[in-house]
N, C-alpha and C. Protein backbone atom coordinates (compact mmCIF):
# COMPACT_ATOMS: atom_id res chain seq x y z
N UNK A 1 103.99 102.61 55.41
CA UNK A 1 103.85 103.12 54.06
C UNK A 1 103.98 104.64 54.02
N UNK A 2 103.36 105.29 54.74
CA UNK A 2 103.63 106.67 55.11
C UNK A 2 104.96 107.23 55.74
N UNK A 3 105.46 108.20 55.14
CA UNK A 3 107.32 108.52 55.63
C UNK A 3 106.93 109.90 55.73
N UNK A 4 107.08 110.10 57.23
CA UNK A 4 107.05 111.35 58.03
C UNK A 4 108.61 111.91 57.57
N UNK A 5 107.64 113.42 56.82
CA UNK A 5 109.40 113.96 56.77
C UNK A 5 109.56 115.37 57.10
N UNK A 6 108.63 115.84 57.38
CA UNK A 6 108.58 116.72 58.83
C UNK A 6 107.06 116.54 59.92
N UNK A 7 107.53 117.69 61.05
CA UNK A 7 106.81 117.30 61.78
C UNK A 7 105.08 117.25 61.94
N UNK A 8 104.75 117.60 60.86
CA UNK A 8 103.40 117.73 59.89
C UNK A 8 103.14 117.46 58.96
N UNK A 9 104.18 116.77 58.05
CA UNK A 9 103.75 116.38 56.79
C UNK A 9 104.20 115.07 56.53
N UNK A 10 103.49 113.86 55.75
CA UNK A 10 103.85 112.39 55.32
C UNK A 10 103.45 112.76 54.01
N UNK A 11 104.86 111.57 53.20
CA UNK A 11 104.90 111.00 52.13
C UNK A 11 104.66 110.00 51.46
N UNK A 12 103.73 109.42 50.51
CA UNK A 12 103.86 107.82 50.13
C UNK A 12 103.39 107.75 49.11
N UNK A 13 103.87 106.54 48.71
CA UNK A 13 103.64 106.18 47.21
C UNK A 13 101.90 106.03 47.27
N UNK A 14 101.51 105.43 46.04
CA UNK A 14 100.34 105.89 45.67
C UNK A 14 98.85 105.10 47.05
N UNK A 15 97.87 105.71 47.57
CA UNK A 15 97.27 105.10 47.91
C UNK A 15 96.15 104.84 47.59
N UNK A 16 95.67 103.56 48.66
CA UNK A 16 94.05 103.44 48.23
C UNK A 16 93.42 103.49 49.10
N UNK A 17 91.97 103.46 48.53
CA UNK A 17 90.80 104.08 49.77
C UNK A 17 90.93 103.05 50.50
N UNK A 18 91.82 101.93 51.01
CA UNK A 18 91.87 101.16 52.18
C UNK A 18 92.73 101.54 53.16
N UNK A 19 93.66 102.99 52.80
CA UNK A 19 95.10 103.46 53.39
C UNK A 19 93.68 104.70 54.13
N UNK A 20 93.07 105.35 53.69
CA UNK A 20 92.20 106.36 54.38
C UNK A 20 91.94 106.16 56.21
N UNK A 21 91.94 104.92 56.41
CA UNK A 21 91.86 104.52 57.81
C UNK A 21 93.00 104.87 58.50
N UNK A 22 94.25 104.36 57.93
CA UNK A 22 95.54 105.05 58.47
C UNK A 22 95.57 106.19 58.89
N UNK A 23 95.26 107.00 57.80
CA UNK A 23 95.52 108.60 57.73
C UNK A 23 94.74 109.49 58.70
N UNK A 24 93.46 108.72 58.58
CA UNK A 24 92.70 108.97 59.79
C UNK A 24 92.98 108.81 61.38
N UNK A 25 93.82 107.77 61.41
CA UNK A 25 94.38 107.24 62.79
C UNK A 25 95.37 108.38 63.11
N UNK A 26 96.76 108.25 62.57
CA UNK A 26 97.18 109.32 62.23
C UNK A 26 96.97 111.02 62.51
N UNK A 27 95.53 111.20 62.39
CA UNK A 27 95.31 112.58 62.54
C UNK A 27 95.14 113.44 61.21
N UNK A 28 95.33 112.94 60.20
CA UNK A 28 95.72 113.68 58.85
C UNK A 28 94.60 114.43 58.49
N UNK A 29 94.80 115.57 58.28
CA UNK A 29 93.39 116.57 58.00
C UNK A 29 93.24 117.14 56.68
N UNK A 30 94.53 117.07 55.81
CA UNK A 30 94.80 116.88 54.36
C UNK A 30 95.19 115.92 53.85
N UNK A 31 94.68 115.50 52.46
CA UNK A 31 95.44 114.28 51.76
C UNK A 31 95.89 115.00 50.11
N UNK A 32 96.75 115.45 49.83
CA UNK A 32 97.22 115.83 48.60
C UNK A 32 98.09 115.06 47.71
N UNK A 33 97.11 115.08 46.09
CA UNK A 33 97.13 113.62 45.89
C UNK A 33 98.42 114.88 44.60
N UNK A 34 99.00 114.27 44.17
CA UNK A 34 99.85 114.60 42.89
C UNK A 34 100.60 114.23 41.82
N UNK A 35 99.09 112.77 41.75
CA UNK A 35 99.47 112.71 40.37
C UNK A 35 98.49 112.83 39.47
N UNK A 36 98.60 113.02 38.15
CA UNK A 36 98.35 113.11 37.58
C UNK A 36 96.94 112.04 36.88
N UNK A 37 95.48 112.42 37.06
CA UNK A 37 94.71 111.10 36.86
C UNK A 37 95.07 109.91 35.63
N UNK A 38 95.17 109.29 35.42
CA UNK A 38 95.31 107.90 34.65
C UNK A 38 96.73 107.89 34.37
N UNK A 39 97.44 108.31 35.36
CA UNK A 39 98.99 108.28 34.47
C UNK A 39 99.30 106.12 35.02
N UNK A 40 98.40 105.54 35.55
CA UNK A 40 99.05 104.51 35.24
C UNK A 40 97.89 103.29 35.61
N UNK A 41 97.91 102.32 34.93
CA UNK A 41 96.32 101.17 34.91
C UNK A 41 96.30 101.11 36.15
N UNK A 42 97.15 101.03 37.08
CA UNK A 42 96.91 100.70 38.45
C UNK A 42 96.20 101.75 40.03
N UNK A 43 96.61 102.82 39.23
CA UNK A 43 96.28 104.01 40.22
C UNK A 43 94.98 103.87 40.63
N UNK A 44 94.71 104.54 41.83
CA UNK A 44 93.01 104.52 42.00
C UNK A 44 93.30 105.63 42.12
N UNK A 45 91.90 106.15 41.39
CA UNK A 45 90.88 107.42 40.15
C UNK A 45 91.05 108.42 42.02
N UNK A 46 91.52 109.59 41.59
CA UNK A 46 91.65 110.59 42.38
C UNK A 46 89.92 110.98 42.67
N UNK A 47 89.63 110.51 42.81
CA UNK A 47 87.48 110.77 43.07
C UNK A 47 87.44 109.63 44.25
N UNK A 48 88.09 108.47 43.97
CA UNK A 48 87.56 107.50 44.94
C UNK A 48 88.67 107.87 46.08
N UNK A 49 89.69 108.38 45.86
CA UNK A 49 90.27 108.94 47.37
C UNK A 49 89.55 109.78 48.24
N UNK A 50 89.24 111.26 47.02
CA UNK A 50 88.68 112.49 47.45
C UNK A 50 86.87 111.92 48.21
N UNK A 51 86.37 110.79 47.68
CA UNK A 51 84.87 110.31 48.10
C UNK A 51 85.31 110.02 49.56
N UNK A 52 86.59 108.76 49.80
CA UNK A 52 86.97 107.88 50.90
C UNK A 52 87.57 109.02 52.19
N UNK A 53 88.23 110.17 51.75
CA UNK A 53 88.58 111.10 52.34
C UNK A 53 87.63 112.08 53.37
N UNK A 54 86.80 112.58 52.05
CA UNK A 54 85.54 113.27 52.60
C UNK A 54 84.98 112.21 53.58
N UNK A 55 84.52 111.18 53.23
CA UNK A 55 84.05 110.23 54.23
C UNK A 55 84.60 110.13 55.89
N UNK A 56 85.50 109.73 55.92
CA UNK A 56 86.52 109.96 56.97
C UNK A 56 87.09 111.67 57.61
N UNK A 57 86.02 112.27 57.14
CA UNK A 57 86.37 114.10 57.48
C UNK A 57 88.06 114.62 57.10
N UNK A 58 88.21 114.25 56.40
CA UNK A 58 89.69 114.68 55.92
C UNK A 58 89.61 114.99 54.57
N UNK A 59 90.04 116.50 54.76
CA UNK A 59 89.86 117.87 53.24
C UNK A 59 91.25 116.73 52.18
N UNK A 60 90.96 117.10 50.91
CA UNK A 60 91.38 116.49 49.46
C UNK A 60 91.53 117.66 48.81
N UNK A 61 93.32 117.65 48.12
CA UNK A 61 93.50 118.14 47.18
C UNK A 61 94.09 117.61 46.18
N UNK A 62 93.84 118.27 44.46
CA UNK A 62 94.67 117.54 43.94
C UNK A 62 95.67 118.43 43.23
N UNK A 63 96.82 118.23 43.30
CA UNK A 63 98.20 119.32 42.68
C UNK A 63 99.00 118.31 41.58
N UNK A 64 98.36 117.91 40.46
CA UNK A 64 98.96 116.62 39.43
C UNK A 64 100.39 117.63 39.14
N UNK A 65 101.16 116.86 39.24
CA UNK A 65 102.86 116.89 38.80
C UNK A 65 103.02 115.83 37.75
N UNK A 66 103.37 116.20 36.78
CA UNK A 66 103.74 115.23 35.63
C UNK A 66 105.42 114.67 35.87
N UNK A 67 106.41 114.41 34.99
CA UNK A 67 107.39 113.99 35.11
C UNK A 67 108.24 115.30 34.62
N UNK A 68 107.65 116.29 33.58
CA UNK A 68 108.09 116.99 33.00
C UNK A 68 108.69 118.19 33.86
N UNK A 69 108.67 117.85 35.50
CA UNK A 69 108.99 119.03 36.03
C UNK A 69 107.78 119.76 37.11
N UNK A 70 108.22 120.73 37.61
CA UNK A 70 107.46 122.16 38.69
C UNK A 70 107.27 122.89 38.12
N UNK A 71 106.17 123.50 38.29
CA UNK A 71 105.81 125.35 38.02
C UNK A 71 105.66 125.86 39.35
N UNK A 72 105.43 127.03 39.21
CA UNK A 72 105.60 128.09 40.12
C UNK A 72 103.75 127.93 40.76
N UNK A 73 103.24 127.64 39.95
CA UNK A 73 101.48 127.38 39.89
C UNK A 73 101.58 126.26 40.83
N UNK A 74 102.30 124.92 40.66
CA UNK A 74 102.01 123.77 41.41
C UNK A 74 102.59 124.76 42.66
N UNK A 75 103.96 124.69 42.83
CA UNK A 75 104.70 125.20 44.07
C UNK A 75 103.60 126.15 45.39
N UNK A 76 102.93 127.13 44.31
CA UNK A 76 102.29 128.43 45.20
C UNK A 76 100.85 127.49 45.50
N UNK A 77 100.47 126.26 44.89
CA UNK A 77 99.16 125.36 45.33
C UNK A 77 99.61 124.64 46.36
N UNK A 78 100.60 124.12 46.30
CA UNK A 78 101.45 123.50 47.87
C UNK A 78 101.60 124.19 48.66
N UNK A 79 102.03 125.21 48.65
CA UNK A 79 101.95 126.07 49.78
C UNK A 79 100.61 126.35 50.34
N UNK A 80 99.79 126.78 50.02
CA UNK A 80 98.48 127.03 50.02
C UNK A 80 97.60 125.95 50.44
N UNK A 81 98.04 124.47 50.23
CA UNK A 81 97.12 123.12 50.92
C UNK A 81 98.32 123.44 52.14
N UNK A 82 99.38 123.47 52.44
CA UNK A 82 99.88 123.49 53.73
C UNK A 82 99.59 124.02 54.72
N UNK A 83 99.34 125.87 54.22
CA UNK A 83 99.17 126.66 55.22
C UNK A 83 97.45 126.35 55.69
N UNK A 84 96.50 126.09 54.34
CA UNK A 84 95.24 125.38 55.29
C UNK A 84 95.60 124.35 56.19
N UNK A 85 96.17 123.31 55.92
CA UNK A 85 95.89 122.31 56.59
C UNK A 85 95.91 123.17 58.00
N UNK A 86 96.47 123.90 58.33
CA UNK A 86 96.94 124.58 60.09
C UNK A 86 97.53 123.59 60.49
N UNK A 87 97.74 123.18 62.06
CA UNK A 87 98.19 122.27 62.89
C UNK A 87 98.01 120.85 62.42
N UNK A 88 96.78 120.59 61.54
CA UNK A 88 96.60 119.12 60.96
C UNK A 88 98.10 118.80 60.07
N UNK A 89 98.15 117.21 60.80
CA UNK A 89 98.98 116.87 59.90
C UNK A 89 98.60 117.00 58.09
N UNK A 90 99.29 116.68 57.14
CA UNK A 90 99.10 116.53 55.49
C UNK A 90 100.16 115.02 55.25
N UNK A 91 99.23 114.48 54.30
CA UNK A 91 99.69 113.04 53.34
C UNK A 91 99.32 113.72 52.09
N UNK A 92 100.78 113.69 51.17
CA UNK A 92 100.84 113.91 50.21
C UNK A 92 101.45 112.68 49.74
N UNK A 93 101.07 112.33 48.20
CA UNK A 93 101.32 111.15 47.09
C UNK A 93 101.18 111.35 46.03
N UNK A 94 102.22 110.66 45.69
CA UNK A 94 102.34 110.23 44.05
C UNK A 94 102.25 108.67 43.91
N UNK A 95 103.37 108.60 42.64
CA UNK A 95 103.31 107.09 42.83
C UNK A 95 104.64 106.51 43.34
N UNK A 96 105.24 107.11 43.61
CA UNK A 96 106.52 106.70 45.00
C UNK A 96 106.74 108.01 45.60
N UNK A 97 106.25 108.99 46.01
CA UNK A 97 106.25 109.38 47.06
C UNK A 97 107.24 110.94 46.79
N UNK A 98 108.39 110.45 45.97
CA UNK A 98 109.18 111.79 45.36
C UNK A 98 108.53 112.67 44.85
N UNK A 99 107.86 113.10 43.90
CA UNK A 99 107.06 113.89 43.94
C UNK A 99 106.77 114.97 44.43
N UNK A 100 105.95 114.17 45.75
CA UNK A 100 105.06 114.72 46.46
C UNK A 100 106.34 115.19 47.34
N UNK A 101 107.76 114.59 47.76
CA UNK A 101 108.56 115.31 48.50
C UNK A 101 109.29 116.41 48.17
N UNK A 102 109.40 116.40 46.35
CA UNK A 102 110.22 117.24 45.97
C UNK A 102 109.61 118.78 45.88
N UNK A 103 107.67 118.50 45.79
CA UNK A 103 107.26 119.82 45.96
C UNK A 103 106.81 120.17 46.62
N UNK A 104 107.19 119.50 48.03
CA UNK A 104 106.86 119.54 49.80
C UNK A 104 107.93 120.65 50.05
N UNK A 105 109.48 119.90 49.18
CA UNK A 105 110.60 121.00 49.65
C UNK A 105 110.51 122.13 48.84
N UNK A 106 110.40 122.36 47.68
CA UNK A 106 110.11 123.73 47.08
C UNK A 106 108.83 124.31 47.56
N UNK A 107 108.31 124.18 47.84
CA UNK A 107 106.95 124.93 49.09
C UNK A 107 107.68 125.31 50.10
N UNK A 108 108.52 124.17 51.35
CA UNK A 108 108.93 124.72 52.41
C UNK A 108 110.09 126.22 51.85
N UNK A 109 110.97 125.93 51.13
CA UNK A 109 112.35 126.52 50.99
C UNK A 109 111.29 127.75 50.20
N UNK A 110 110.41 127.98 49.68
CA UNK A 110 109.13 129.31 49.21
C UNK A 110 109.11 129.57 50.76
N UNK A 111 108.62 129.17 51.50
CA UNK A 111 108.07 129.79 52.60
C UNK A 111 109.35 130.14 54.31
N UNK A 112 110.64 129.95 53.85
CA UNK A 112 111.58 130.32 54.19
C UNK A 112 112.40 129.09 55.37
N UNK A 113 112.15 128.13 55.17
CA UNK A 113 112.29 127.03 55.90
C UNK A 113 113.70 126.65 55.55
N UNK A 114 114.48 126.74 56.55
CA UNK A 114 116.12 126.41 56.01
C UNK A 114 116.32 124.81 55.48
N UNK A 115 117.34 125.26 54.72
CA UNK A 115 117.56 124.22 53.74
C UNK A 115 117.85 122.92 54.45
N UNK A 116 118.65 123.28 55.45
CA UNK A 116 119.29 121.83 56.12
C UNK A 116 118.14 121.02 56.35
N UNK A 117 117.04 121.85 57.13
CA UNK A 117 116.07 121.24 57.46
C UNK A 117 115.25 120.51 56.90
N UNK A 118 114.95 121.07 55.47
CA UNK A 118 114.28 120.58 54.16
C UNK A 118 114.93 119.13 53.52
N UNK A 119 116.27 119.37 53.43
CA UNK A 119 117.62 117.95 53.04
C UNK A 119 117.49 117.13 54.20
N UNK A 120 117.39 117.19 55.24
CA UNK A 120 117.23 116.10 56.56
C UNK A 120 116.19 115.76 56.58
N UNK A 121 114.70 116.58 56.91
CA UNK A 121 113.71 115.41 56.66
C UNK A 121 113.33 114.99 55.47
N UNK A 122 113.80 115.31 54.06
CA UNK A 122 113.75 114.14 52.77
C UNK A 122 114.29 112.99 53.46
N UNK A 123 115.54 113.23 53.54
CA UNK A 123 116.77 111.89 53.34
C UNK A 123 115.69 111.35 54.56
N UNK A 124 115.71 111.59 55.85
CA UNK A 124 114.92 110.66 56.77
C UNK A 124 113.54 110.10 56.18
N UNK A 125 113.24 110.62 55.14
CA UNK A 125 112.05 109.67 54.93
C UNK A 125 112.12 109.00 53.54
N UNK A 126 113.55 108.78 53.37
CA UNK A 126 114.22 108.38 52.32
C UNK A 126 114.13 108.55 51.15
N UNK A 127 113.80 110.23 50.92
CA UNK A 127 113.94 110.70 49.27
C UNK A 127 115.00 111.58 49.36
N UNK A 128 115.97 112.06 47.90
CA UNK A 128 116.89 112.91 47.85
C UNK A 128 116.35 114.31 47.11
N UNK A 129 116.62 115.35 47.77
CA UNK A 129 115.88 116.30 46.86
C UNK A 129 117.37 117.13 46.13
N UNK A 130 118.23 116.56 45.69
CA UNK A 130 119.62 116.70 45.36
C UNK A 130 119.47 117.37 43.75
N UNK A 131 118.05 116.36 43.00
CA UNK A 131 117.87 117.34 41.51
C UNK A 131 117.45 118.52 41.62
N UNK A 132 116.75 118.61 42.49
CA UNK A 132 115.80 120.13 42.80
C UNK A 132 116.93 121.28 43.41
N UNK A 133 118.05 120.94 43.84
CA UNK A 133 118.71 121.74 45.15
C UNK A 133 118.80 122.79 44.49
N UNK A 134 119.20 123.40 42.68
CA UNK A 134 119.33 124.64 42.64
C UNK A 134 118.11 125.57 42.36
N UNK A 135 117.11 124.93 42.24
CA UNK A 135 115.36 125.80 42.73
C UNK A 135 115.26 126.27 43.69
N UNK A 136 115.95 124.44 45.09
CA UNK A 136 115.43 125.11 46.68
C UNK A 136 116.49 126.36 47.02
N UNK A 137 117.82 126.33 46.23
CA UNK A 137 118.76 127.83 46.87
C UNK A 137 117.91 128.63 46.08
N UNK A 138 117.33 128.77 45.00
CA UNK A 138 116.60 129.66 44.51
C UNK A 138 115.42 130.67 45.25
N UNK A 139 114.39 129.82 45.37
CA UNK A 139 113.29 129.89 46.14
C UNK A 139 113.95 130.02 47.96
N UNK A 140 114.66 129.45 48.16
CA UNK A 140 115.11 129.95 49.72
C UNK A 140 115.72 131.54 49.77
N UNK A 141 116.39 132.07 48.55
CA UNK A 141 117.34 133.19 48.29
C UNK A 141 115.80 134.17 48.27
N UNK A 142 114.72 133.93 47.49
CA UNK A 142 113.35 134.61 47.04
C UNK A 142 112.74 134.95 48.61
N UNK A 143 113.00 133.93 49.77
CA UNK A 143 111.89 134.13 50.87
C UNK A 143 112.64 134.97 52.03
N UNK A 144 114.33 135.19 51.74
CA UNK A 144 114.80 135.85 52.75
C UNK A 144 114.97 137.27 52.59
């Protein structure tokens, strides 16, 4: 369920406090959740992650992304759960997982991470970040 798409960070659609064991196995020392609370009857309530998380010693953030798009506010909060996490891996989610990849890559390509690199581990963990690409030349042009 989790799609490693670099060498520190996983993607997945939405989880539940029964996936916390994984993440834990795993190593995961962040879980950054990004969606938005009640955007759908099925989601479980960003409290019972952040409770199941804390439980299991693994720090919780939440960075809600609507459909309507990125700000510069979400982007510079991704960056900022990354560079805490340190060496710990990070599981970031939505409710399929794009999302959380598309503002994994506008964080990396902010923090100067070449593009190829950013487009190869999406596609390997099977998202396209192809809508975003003229932000990430944006934000990659901003960090060099």
């Amino acid at each position: 369920m989790f799609r490693k798409i670099d060498d520190k960070t996983y993607a997945s659609p939405q989880i539940t406090v029964d996936d916390i064991a994984e993440a834990s196995a795993l190593g995961i020392g962040l879980i950054v959740n990004n969606r938005p609370e009640d955007e759908s009857d099925d989601q479980t309530p960003g409290a019972a992650i952040a409770a199941a998380a804390a439980a299991a010693g693994i720090a919780y953030v939440a960075i809600p992304v609507t459909h309507a798009g990125f700000s510069m506010p979400q982007v510079e909060a991704m960056e900022a759960a990354l560079a805490a996490a340190g060496d710990k891996p990070v599981l970031a989610y939505c409710r399929s997982g794009t999302r959380s990849t598309l503002l994994w890559a506008l964080a990396q390509a902010r923090m100067g991470t070449a593009l190829e690199a950013i487009v190869t581990g999406a596609a390997g963990a099977g998202y396209d970040v192809s809508p975003i690409r003229a932000q990430l030349d944006f934000l990659s042009a901003q960090a060099t």
